[in-house]
C-alpha atoms as a PDB file:
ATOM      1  CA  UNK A   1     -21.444 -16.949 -11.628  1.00  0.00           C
ATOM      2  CA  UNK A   2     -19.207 -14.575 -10.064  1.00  0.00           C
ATOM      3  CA  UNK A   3     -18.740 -10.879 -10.969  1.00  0.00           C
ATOM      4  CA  UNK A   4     -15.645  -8.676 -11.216  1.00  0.00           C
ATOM      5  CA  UNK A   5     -15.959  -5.004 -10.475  1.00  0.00           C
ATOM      6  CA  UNK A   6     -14.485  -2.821 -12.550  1.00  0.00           C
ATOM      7  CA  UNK A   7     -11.416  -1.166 -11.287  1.00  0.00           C
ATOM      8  CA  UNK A   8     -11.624   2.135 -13.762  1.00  0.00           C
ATOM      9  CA  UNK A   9     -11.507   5.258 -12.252  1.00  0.00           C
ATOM     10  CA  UNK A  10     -11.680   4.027  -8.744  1.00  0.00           C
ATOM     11  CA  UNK A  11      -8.945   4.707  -6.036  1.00  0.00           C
ATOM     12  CA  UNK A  12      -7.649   2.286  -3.720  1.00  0.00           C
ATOM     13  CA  UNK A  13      -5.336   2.468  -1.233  1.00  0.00           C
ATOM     14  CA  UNK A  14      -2.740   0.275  -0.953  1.00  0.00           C
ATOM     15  CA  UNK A  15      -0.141  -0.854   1.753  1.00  0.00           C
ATOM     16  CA  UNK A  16       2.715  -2.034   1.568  1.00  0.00           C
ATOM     17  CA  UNK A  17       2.619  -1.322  -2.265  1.00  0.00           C
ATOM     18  CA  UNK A  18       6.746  -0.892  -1.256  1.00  0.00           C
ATOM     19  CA  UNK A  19       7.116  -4.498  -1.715  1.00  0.00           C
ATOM     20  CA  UNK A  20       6.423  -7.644  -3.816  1.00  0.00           C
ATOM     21  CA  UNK A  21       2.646  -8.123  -3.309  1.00  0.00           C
ATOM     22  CA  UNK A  22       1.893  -4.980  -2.515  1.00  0.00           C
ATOM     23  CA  UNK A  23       3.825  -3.321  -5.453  1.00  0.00           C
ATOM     24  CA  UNK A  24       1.965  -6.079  -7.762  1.00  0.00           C
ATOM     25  CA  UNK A  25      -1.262  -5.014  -6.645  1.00  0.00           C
ATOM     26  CA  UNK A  26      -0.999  -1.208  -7.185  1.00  0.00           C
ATOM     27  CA  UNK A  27       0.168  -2.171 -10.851  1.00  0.00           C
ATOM     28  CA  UNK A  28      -2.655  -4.126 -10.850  1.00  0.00           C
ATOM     29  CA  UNK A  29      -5.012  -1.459 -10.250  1.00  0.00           C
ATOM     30  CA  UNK A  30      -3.689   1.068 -12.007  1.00  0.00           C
ATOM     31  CA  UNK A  31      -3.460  -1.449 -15.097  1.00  0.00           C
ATOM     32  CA  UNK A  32      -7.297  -1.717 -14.832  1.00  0.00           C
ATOM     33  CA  UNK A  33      -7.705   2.295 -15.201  1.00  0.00           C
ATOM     34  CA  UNK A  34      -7.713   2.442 -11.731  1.00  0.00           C
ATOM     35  CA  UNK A  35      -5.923   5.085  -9.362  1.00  0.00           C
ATOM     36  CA  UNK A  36      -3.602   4.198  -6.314  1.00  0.00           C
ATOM     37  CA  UNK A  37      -2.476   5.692  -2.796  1.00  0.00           C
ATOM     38  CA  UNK A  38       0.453   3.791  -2.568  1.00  0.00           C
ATOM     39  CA  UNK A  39       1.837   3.509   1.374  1.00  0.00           C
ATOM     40  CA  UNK A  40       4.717   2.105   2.662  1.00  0.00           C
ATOM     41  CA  UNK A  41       7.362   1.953   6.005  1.00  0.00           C
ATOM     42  CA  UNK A  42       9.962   3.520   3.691  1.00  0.00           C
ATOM     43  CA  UNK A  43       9.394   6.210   0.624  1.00  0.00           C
ATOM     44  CA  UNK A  44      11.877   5.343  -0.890  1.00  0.00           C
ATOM     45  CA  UNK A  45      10.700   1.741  -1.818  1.00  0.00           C
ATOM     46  CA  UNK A  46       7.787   3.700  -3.428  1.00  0.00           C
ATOM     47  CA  UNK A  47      10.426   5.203  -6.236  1.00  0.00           C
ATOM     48  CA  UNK A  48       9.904   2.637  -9.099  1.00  0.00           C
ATOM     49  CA  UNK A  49       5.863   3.081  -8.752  1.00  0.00           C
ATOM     50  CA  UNK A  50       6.226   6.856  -9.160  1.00  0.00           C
ATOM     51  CA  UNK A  51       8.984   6.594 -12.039  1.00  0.00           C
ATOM     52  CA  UNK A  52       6.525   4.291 -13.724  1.00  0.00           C
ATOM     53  CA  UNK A  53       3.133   5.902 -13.706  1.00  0.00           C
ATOM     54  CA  UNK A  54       4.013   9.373 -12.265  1.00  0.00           C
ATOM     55  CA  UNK A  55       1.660  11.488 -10.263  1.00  0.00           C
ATOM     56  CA  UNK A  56      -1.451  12.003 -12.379  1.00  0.00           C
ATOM     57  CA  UNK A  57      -2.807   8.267 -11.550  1.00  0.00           C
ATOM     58  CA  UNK A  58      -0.285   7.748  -8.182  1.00  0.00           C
ATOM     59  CA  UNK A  59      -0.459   9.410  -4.976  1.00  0.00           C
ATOM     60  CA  UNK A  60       2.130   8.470  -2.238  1.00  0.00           C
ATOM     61  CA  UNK A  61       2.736   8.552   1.789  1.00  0.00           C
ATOM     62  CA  UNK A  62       4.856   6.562   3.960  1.00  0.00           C
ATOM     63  CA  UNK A  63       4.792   5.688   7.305  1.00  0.00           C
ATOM     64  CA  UNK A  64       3.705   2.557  10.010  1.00  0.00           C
ATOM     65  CA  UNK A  65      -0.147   2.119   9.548  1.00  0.00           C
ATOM     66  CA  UNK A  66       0.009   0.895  13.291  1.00  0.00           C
ATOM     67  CA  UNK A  67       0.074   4.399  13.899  1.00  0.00           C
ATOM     68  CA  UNK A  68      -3.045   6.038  13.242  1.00  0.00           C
ATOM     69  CA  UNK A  69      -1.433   8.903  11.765  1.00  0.00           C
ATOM     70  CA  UNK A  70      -0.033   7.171   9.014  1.00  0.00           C
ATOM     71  CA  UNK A  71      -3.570   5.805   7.975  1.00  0.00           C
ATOM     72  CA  UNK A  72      -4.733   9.258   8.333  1.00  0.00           C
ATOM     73  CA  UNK A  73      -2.208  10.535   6.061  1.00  0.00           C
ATOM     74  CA  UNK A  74      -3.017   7.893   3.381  1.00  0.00           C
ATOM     75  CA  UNK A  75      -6.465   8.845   3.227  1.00  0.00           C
ATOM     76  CA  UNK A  76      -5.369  12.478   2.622  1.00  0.00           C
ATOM     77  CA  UNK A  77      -3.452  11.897  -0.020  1.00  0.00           C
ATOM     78  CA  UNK A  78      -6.351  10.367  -1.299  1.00  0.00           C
ATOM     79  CA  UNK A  79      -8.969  12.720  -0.931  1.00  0.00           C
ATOM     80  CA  UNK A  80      -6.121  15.536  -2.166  1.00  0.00           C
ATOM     81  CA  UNK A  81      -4.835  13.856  -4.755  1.00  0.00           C
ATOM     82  CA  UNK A  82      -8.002  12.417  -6.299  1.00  0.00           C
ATOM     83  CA  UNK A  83     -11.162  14.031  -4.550  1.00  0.00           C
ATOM     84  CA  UNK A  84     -11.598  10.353  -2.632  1.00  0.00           C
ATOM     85  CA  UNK A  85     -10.906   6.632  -1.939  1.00  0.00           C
ATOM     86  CA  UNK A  86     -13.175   3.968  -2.687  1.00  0.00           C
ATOM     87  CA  UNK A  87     -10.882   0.985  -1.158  1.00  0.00           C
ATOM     88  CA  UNK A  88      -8.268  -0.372   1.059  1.00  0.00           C
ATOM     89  CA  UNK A  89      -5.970  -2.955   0.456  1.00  0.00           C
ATOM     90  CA  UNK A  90      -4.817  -3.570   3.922  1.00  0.00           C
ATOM     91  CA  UNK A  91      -1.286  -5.623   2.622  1.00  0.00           C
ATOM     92  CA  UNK A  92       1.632  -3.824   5.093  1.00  0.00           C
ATOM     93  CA  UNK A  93       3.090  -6.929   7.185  1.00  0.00           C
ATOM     94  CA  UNK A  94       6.585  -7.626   8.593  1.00  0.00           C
ATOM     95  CA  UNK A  95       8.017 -11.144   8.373  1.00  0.00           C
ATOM     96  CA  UNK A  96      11.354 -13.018   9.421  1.00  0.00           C
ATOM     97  CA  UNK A  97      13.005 -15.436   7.387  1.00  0.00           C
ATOM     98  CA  UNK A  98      14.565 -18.565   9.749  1.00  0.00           C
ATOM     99  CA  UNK A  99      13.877 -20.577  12.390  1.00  0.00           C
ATOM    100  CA  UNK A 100      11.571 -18.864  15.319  1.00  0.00           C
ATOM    101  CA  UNK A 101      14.311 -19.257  17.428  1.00  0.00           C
ATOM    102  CA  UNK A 102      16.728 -17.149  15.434  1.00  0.00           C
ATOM    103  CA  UNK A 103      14.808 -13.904  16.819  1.00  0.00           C
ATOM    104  CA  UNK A 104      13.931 -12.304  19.402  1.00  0.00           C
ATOM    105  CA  UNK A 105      10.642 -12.075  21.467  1.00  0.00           C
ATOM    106  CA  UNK A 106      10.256  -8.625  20.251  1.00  0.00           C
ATOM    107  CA  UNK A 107      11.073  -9.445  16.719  1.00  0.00           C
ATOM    108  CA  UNK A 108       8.227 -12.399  17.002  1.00  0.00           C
ATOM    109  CA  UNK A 109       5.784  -9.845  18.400  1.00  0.00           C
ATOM    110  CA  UNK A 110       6.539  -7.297  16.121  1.00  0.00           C
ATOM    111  CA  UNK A 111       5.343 -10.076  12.944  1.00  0.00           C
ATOM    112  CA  UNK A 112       1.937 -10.405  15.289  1.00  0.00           C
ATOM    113  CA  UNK A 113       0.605  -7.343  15.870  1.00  0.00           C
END
């Protein structure tokens, strides 16, 4: 038998909560009485989160979590926003649509790392 934990009053961070999976599991969360810190490359891909559950249970920040500053900054907005985090959804990836050989060796490393 398997348990679920509760998701009430606990706050996750998510990344990549910009786009499709991401964005589902915030809503997720935050459906369950949970609270989100909702990252993402771009802040504006953030907008329809914030229009739709505002700032009381949503905190925000944007930036590449390859860079440790941007993982800093999500657990700030965190701690400010809500006094702490409890988990990490670690979603942010980049992918390519196409044949391998339609990019570049850059582009390829880029979806790797």
């Amino acid at each position: 038998m398997s348990r679920q934990r509760s998701l009430q009053d606990t706050v996750v961070v998510v990344t990549g909560a910009g786009g499709g999976i991401g964005g589902e599991i915030a809503r997720l969360v935050l459906e369950n009485g949970g609270r989100v810190v909702a990252g993402d490359l771009r802040p504006d891909s953030l907008a329809s989160l914030r229009e739709e559950w505002g700032e009381d249970r949503l905190a925000t920040a944007h930036g590449d979590v390859r860079d440790e500053s941007t993982s800093t900054a999500l657990l700030t907005a965190g701690l400010d926003a809500f006094g702490r985090v409890d988990s990490v959804v670690a979603n942010a990836a980049i992918g390519f649509y196409g044949g391998l050989l339609d990019y570049s060796a850059d582009e390829v490393s880029l979806m790797s790392t």
